[in-house]
C-alpha atoms as a PDB file:
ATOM      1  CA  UNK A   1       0.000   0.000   0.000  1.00  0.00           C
ATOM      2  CA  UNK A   2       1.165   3.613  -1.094  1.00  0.00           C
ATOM      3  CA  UNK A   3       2.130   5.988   1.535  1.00  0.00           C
ATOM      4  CA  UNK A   4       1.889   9.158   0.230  1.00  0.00           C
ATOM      5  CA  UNK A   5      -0.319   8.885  -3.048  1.00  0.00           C
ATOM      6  CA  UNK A   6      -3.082  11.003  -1.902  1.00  0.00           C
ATOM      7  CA  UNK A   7      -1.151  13.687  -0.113  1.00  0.00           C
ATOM      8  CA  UNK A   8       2.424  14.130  -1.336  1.00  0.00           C
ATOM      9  CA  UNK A   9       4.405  15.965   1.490  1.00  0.00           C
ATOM     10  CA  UNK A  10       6.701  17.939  -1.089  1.00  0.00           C
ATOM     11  CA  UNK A  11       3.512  19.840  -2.012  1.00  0.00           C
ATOM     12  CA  UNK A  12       3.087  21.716   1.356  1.00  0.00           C
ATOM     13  CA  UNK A  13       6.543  22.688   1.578  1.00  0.00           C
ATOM     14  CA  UNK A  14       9.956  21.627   3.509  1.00  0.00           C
ATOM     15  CA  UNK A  15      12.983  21.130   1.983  1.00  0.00           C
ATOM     16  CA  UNK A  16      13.381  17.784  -0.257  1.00  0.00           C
ATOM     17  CA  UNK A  17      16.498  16.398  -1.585  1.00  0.00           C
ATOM     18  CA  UNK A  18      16.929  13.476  -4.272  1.00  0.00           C
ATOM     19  CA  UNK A  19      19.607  11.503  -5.488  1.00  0.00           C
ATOM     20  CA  UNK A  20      22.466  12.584  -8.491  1.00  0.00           C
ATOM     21  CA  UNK A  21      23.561  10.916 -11.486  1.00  0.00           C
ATOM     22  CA  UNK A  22      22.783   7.414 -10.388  1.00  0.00           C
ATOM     23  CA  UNK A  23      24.596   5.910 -13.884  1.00  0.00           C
ATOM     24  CA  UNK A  24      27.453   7.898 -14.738  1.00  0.00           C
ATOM     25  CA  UNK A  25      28.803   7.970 -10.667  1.00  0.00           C
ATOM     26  CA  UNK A  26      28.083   4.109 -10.873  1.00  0.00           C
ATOM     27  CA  UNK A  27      29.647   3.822 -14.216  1.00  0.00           C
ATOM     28  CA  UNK A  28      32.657   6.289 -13.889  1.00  0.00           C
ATOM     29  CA  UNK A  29      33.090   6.475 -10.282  1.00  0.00           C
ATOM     30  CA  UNK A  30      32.935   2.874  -9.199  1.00  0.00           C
ATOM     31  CA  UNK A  31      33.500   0.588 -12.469  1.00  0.00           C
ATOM     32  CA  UNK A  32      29.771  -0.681 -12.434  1.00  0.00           C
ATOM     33  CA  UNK A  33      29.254  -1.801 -15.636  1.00  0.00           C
ATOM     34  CA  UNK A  34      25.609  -1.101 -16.924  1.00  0.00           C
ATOM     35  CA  UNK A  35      23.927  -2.485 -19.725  1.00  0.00           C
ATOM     36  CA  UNK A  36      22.415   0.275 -22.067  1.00  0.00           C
ATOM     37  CA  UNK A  37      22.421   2.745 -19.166  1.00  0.00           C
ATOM     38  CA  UNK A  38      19.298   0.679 -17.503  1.00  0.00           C
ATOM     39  CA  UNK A  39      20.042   0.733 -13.543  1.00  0.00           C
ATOM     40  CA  UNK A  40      17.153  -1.950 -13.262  1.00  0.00           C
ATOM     41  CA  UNK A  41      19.510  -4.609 -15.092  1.00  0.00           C
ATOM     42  CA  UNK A  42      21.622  -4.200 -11.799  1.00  0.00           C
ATOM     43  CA  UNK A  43      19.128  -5.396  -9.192  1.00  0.00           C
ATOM     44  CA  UNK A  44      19.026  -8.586 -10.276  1.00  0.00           C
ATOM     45  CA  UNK A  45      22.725  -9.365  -9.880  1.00  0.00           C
ATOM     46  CA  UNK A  46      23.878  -9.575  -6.096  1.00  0.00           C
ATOM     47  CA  UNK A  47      27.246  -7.162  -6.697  1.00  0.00           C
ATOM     48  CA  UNK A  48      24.873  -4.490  -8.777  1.00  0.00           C
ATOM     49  CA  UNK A  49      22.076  -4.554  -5.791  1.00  0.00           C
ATOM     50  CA  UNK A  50      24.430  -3.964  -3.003  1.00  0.00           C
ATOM     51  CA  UNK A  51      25.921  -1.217  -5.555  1.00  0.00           C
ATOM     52  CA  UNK A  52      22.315   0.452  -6.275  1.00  0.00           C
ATOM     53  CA  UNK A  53      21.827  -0.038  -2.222  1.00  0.00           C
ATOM     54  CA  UNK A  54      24.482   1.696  -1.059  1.00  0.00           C
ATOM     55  CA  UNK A  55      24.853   4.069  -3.116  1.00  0.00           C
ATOM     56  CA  UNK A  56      21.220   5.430  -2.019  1.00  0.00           C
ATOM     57  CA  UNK A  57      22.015   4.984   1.001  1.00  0.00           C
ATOM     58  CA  UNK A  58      24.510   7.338   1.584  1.00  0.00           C
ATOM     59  CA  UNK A  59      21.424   9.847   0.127  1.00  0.00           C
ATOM     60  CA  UNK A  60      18.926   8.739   2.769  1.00  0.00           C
ATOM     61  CA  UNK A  61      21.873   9.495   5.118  1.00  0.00           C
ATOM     62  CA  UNK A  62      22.502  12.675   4.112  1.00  0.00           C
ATOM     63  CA  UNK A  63      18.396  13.505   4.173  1.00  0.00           C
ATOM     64  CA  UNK A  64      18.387  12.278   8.116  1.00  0.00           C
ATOM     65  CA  UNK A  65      21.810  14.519   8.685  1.00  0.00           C
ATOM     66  CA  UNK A  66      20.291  17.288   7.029  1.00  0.00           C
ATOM     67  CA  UNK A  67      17.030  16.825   9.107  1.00  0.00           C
ATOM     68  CA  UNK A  68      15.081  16.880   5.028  1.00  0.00           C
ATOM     69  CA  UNK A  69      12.651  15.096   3.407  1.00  0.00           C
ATOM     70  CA  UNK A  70      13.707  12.663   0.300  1.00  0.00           C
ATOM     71  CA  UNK A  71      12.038  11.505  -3.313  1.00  0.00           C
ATOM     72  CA  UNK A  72      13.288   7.913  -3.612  1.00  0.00           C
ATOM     73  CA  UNK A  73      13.596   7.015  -7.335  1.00  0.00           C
ATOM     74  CA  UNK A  74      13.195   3.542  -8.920  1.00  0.00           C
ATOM     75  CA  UNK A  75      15.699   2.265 -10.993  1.00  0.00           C
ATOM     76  CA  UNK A  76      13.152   2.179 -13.998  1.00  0.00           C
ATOM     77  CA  UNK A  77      13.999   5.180 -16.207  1.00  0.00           C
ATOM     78  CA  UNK A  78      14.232   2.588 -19.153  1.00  0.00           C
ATOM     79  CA  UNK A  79      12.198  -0.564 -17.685  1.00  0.00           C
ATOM     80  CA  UNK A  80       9.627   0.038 -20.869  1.00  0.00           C
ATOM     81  CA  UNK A  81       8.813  -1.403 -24.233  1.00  0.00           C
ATOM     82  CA  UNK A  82      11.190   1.082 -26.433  1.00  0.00           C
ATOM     83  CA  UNK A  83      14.187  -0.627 -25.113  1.00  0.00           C
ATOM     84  CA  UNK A  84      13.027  -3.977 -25.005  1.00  0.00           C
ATOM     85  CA  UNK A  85      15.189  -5.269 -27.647  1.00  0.00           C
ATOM     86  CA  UNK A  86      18.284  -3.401 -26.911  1.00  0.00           C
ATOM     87  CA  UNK A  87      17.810  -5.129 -23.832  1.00  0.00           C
ATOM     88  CA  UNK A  88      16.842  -8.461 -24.783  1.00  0.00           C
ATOM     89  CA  UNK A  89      14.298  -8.683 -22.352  1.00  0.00           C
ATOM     90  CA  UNK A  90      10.270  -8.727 -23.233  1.00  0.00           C
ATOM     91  CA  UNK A  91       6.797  -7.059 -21.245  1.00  0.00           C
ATOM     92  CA  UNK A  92       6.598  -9.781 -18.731  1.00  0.00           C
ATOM     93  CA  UNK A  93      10.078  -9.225 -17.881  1.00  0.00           C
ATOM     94  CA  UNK A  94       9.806  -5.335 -17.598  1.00  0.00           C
ATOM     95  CA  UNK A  95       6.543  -5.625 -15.803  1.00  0.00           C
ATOM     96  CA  UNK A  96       8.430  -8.079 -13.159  1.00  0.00           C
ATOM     97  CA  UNK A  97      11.623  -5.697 -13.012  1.00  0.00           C
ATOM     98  CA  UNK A  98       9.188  -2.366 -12.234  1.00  0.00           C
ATOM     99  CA  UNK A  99       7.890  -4.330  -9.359  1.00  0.00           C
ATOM    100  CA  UNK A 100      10.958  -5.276  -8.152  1.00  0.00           C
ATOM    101  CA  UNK A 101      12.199  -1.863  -8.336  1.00  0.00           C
ATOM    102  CA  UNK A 102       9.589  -0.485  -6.408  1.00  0.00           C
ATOM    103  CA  UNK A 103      10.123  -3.334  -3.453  1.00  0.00           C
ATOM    104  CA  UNK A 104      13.624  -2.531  -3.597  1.00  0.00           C
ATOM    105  CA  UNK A 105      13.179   0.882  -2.479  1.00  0.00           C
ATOM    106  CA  UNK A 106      10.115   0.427  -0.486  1.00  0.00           C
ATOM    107  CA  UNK A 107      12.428  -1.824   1.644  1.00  0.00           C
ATOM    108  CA  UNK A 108      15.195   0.584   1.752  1.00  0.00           C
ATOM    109  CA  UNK A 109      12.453   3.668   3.116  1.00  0.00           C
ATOM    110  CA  UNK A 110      11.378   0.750   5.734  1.00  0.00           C
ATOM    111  CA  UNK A 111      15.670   0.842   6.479  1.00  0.00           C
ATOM    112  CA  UNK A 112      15.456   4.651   7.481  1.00  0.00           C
ATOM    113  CA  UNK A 113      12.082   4.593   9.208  1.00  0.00           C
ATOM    114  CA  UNK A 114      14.301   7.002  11.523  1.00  0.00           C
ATOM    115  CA  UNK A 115      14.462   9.789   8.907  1.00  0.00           C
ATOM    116  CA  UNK A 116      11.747  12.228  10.648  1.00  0.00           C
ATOM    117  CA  UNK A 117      10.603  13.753   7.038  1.00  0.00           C
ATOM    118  CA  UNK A 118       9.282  11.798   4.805  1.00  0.00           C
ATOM    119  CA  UNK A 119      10.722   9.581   2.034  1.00  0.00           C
ATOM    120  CA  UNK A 120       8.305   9.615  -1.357  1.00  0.00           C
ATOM    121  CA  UNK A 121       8.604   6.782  -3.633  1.00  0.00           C
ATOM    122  CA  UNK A 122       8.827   7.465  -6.929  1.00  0.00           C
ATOM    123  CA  UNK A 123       8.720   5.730 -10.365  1.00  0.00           C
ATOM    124  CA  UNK A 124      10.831   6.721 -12.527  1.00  0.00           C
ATOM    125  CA  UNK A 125       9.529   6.930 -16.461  1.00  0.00           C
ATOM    126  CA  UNK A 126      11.601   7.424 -19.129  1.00  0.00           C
ATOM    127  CA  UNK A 127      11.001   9.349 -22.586  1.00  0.00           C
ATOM    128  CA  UNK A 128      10.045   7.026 -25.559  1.00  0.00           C
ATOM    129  CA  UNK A 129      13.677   7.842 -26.781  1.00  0.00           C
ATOM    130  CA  UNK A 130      16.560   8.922 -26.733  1.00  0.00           C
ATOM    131  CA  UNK A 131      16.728  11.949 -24.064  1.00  0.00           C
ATOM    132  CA  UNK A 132      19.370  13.435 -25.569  1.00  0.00           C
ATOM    133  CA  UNK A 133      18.303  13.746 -29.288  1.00  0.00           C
ATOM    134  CA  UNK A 134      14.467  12.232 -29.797  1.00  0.00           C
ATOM    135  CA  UNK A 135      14.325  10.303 -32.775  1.00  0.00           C
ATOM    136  CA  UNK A 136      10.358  11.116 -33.612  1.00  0.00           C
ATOM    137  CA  UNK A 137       7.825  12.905 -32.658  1.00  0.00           C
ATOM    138  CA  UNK A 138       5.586  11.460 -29.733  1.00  0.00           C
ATOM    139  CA  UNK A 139       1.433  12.976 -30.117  1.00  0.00           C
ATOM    140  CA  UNK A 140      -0.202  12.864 -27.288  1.00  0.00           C
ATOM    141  CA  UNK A 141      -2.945  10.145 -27.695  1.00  0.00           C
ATOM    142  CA  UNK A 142       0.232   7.789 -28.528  1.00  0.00           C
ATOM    143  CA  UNK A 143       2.328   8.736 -25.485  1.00  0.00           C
ATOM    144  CA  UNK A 144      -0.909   8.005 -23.726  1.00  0.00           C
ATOM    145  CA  UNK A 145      -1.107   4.670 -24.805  1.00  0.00           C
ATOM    146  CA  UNK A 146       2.289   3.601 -25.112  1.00  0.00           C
ATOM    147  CA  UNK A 147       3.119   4.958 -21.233  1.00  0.00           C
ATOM    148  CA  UNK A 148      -0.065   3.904 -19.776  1.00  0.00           C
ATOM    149  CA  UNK A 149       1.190   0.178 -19.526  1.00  0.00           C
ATOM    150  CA  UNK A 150       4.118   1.309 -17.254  1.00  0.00           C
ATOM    151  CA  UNK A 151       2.177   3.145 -15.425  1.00  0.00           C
ATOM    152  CA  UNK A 152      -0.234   0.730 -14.408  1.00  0.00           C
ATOM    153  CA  UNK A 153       2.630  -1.527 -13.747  1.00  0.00           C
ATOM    154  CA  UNK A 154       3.800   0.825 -11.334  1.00  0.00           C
ATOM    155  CA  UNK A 155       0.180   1.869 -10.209  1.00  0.00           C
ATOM    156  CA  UNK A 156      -0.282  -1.909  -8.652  1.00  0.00           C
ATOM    157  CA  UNK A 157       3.129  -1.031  -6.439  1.00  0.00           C
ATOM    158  CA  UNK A 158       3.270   0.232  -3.387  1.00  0.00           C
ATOM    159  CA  UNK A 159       5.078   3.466  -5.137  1.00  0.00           C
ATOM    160  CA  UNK A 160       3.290   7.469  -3.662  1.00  0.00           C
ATOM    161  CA  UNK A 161       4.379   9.525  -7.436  1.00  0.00           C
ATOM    162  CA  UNK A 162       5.799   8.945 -10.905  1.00  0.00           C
ATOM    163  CA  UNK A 163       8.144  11.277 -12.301  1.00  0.00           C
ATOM    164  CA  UNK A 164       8.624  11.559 -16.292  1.00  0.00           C
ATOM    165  CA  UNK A 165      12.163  12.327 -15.956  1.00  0.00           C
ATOM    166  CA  UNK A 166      14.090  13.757 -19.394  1.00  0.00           C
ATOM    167  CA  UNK A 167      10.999  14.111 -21.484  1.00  0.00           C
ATOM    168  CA  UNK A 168      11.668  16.148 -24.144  1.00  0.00           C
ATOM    169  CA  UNK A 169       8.785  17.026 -26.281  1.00  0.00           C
ATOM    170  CA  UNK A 170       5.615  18.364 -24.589  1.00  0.00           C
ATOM    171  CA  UNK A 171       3.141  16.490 -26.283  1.00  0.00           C
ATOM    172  CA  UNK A 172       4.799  13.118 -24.715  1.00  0.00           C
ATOM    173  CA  UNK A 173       4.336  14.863 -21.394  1.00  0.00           C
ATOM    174  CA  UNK A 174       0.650  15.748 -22.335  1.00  0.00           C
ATOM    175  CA  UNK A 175       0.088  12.274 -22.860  1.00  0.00           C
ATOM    176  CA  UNK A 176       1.683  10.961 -19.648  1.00  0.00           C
ATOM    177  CA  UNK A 177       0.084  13.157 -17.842  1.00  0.00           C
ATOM    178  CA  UNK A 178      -3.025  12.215 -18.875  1.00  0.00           C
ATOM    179  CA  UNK A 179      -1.923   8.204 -18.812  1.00  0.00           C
ATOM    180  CA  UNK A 180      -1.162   8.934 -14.845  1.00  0.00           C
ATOM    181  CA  UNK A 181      -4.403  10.932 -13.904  1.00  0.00           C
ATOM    182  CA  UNK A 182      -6.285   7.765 -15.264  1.00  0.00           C
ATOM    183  CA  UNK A 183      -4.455   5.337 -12.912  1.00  0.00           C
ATOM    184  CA  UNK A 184      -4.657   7.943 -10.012  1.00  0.00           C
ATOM    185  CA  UNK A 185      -0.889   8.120  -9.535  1.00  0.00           C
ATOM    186  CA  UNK A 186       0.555  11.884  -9.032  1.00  0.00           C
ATOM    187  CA  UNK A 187       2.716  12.295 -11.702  1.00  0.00           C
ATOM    188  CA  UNK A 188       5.738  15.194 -11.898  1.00  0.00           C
ATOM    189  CA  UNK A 189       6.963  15.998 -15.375  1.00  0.00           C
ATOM    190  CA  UNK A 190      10.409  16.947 -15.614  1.00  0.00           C
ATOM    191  CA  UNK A 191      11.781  18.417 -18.694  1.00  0.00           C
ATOM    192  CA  UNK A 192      15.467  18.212 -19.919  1.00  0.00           C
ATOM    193  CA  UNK A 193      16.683  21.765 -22.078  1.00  0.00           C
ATOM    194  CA  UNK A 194      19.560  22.585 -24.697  1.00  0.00           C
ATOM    195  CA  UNK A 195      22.027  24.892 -23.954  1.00  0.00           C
ATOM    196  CA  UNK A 196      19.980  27.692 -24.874  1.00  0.00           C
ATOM    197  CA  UNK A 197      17.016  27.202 -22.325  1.00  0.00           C
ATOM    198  CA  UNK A 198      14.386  25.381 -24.981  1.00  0.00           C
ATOM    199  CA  UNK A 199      13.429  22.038 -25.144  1.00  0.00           C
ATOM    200  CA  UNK A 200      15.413  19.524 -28.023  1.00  0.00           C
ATOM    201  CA  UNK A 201      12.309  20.065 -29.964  1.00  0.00           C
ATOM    202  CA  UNK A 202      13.314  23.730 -29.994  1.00  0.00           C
ATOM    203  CA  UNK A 203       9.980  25.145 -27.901  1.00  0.00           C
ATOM    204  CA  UNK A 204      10.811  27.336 -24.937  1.00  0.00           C
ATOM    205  CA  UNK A 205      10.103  25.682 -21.421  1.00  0.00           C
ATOM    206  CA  UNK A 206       7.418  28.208 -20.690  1.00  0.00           C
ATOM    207  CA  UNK A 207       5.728  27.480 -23.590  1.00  0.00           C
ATOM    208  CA  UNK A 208       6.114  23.764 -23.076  1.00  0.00           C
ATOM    209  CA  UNK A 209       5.078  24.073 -19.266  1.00  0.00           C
ATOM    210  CA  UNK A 210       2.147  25.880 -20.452  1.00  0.00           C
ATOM    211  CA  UNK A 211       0.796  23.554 -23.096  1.00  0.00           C
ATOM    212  CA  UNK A 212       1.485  20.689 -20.927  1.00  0.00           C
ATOM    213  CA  UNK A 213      -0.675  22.417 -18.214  1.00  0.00           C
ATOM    214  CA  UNK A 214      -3.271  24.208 -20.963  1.00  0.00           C
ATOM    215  CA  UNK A 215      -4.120  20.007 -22.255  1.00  0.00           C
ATOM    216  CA  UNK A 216      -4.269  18.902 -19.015  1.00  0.00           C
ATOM    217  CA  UNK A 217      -6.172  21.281 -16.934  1.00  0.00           C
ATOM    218  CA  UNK A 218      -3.071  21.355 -14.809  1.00  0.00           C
ATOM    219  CA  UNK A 219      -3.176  17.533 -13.572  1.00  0.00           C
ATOM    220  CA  UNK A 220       0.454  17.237 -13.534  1.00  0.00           C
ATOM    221  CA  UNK A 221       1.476  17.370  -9.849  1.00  0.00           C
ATOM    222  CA  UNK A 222       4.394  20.165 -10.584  1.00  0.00           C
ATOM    223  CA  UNK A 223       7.381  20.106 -13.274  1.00  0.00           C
ATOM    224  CA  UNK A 224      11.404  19.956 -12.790  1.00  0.00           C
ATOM    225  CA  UNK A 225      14.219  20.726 -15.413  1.00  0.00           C
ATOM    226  CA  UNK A 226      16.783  18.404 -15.059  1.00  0.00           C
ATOM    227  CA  UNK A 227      19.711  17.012 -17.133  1.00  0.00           C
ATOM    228  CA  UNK A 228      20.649  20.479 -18.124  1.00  0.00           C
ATOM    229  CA  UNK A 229      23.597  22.607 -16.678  1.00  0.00           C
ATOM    230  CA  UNK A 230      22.021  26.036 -14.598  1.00  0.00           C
ATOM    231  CA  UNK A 231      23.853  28.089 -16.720  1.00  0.00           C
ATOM    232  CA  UNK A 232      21.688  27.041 -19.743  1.00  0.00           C
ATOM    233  CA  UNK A 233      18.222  28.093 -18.279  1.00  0.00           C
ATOM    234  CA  UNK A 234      18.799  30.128 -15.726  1.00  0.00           C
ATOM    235  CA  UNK A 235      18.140  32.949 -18.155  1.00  0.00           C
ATOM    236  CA  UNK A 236      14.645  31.944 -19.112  1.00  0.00           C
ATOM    237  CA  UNK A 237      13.359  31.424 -15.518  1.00  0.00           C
ATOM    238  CA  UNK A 238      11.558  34.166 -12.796  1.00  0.00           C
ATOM    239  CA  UNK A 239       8.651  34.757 -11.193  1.00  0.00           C
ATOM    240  CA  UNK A 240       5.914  34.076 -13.389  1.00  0.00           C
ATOM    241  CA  UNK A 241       2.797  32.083 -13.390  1.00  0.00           C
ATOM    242  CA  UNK A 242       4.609  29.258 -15.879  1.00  0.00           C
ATOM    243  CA  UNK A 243       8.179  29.418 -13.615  1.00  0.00           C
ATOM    244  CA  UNK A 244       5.811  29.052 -10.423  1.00  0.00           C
ATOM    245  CA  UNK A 245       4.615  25.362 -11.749  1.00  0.00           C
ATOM    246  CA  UNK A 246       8.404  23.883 -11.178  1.00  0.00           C
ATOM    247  CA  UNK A 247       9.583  23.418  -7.922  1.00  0.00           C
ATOM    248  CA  UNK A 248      12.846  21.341  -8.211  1.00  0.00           C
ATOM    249  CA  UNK A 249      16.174  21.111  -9.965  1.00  0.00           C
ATOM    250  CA  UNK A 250      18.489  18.249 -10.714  1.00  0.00           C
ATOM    251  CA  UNK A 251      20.854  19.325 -12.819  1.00  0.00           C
ATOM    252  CA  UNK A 252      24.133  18.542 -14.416  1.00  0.00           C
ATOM    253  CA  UNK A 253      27.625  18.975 -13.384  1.00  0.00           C
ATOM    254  CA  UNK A 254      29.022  19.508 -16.878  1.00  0.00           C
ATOM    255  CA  UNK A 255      28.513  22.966 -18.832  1.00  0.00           C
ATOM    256  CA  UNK A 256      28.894  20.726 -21.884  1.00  0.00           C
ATOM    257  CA  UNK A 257      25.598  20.127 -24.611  1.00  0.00           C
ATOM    258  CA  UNK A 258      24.089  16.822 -25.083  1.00  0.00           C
ATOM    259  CA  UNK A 259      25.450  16.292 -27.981  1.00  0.00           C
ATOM    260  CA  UNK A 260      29.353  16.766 -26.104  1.00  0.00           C
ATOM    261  CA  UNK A 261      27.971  14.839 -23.556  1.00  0.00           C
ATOM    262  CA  UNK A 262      26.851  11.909 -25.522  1.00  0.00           C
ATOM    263  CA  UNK A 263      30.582  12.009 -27.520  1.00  0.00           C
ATOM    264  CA  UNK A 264      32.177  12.321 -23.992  1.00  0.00           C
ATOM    265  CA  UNK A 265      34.615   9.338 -23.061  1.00  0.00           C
ATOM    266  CA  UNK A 266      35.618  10.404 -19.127  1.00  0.00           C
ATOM    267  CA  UNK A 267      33.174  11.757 -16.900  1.00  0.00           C
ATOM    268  CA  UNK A 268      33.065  16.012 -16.196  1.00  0.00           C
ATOM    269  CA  UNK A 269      32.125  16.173 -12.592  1.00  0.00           C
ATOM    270  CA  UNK A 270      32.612  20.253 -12.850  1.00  0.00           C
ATOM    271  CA  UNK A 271      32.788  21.309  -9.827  1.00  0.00           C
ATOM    272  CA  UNK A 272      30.440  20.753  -6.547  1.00  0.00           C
ATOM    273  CA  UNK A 273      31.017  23.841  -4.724  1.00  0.00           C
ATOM    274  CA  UNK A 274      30.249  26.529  -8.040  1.00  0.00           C
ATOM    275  CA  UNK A 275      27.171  23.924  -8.772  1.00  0.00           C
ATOM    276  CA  UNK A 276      25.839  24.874  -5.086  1.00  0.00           C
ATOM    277  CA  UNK A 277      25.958  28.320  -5.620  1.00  0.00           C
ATOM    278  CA  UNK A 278      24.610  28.351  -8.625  1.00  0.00           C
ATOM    279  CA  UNK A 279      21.303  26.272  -7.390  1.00  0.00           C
ATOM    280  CA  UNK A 280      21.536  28.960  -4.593  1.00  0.00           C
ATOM    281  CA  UNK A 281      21.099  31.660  -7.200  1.00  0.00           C
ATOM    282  CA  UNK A 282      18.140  30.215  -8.319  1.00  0.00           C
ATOM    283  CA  UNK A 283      16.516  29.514  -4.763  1.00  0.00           C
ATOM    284  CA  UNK A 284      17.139  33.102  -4.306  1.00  0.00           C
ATOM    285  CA  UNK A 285      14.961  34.023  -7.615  1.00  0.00           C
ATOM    286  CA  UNK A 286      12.557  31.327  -7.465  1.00  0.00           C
ATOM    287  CA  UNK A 287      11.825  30.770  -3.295  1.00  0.00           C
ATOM    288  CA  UNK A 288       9.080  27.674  -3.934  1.00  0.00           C
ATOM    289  CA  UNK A 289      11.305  25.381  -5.198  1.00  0.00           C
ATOM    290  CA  UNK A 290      12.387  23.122  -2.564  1.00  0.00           C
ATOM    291  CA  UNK A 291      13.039  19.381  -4.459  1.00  0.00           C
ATOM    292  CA  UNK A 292      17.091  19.429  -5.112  1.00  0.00           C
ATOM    293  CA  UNK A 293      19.168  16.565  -6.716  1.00  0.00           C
ATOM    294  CA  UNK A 294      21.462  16.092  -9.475  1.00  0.00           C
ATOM    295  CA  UNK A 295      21.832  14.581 -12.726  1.00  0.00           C
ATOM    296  CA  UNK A 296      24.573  13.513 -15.264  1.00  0.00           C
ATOM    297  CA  UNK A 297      28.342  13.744 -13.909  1.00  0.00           C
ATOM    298  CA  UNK A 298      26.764  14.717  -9.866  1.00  0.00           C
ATOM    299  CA  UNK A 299      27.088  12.259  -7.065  1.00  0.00           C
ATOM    300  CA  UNK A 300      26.955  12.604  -3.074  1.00  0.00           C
ATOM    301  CA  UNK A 301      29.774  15.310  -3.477  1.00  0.00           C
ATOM    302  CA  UNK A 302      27.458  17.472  -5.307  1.00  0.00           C
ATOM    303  CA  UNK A 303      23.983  17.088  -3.373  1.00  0.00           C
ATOM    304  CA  UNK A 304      25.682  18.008  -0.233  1.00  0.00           C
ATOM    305  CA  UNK A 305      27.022  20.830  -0.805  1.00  0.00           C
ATOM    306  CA  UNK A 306      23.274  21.814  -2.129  1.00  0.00           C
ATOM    307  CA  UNK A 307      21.835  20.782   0.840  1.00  0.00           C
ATOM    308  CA  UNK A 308      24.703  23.418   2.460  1.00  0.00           C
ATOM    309  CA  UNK A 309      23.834  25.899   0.308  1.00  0.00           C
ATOM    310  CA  UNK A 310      19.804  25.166   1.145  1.00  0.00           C
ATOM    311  CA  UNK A 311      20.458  25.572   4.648  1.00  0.00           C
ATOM    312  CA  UNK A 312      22.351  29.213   4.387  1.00  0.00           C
ATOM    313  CA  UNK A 313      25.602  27.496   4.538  1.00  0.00           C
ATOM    314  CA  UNK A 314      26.876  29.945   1.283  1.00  0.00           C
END
């Protein structure tokens, strides 16, 4: 049974932290080998579990040390049908790894039953795609379909949320959206942005925030930006109706574009102390957010100095 479904705690405020770049500090950090950048093919092997375990953690730690509330993401950003074949795998197999995903970090919240703020499961849901450069357009009535079988896959877990993390078109979100209000699950949309603030497709996030919100009659829970560096939409943000719908960050360490990412060989970590102050440049513009992380390149170095720079410590 869901914990928080009906009443998640990040809505009424509070500070929330999540976890980094899950892959690339497995990957680069501690020689994990991961097959087509799917966490979820790690659970089932012992050495990958304890990885994956331990490495979140050190994030629940930080979230009790920090006296903060945490968003616990599954390891499912690619447990769906588009990557079935790169994985070798097929639905009955996804369907099983989505529900083990969601035990595994249902039993890890049970772990830090100490934490006194809450700790929000969340499904993670990937873009039909690549994140980085979308090979077709998504409408919305297909994204419906196509992500409503996750969903409900996730919907029979014990997960609180869903997040639609990297989506980079907003009709895909549209259709999520919608796929998630039908199976009652809260659903966050987070959208990824090019170096110059607008989505791959090439429409501005406010304009992508607002359709998203215009189709849905505002259903989605709130939005994020993440696997983008701050320097590449800090620009377009403020205080505006639009900017007011997102209320968390996980961003990159790298300045570099997605396509120098995806061509990158060694991991840019940038630097965790100028990433702080940069999130606390935002916090200062935009006050509501309160849902920090990181994404591509970040690890524990990175989210605690955030969490410093949260808490005044800049």
């Amino acid at each position: 049974m869901s914990k928080y479904r009906n009443n998640l705690p990040q809505l009424s405020g509070g500070l929330f932290l999540t976890d980094a770049g899950i892959e690339t500090d497995l990957m680069f950090n501690h020689g994990i080998e991961i097959r087509e950048f799917a966490a979820h093919t790690l659970l089932p092997d012992s050495r990958g579990r304890k990885a994956v375990a331990d490495y979140l953690r050190a994030f629940l730690s930080l979230a009790k040390k920090y006296d903060v509330g945490f968003v616990l993401d599954s390891q499912t950003w690619k447990a769906h049908m588009h990557w079935a074949d790169d994985l070798s795998t097929n639905e009955q197999e996804l369907q099983e790894a989505n529900r083990e995903a969601i035990a595994f970090i249902a039993e890890l919240r049970n772990e830090f039953s100490g934490n006194s703020k809450p700790i929000v499961l969340n499904g993670v849901i990937g873009p039909r795609g690549d994140a980085y450069a979308p090979e077709a357009s998504v409408a919305a009535n297909e994204a419906e379909e196509y992500h409503a079988r996750q969903i409900r896959w996730l919907a029979e877990t014990s997960v609180d949320m869903v997040t639609a993390l990297t989506f980079t078109q907003a009709d895909e979100a549209i259709g999520i959206v919608r796929g998630a209000e039908s199976a009652g699950l809260p659903i966050v949309i987070s959208f990824t942005v090019e170096t110059d603030g607008c989505l791959p497709t090439g429409q501005p996030l406010k304009e992508a925030i607002r359709m998203v919100d215009e189709a849905t009659n505002a259903a989605a829970a709130y939005f994020m930006v993440n696997c983008a560096h701050p320097e590449h939409f800090f620009h377009v943000l403020g205080d505006s109706d639009w900017a007011r719908r997102i209320r968390g960050l996980r961003c990159n360490a790298s300045r570099l574009s997605h396509t120098e990412l995806d061509e990158c060989e060694v991991l840019d970590d940038g630097d965790p102390v100028e990433l702080a102050s940069q999130y606390k440049a935002i916090m200062d513009t935009m006050p509501w957010l309160n849902i920090f992380g990181g994404c591509c390149g970040t690890d524990l170095r990175h989210v605690t100095q955030i969490a410093k720079a949260a808490h005044g410590q800049y």
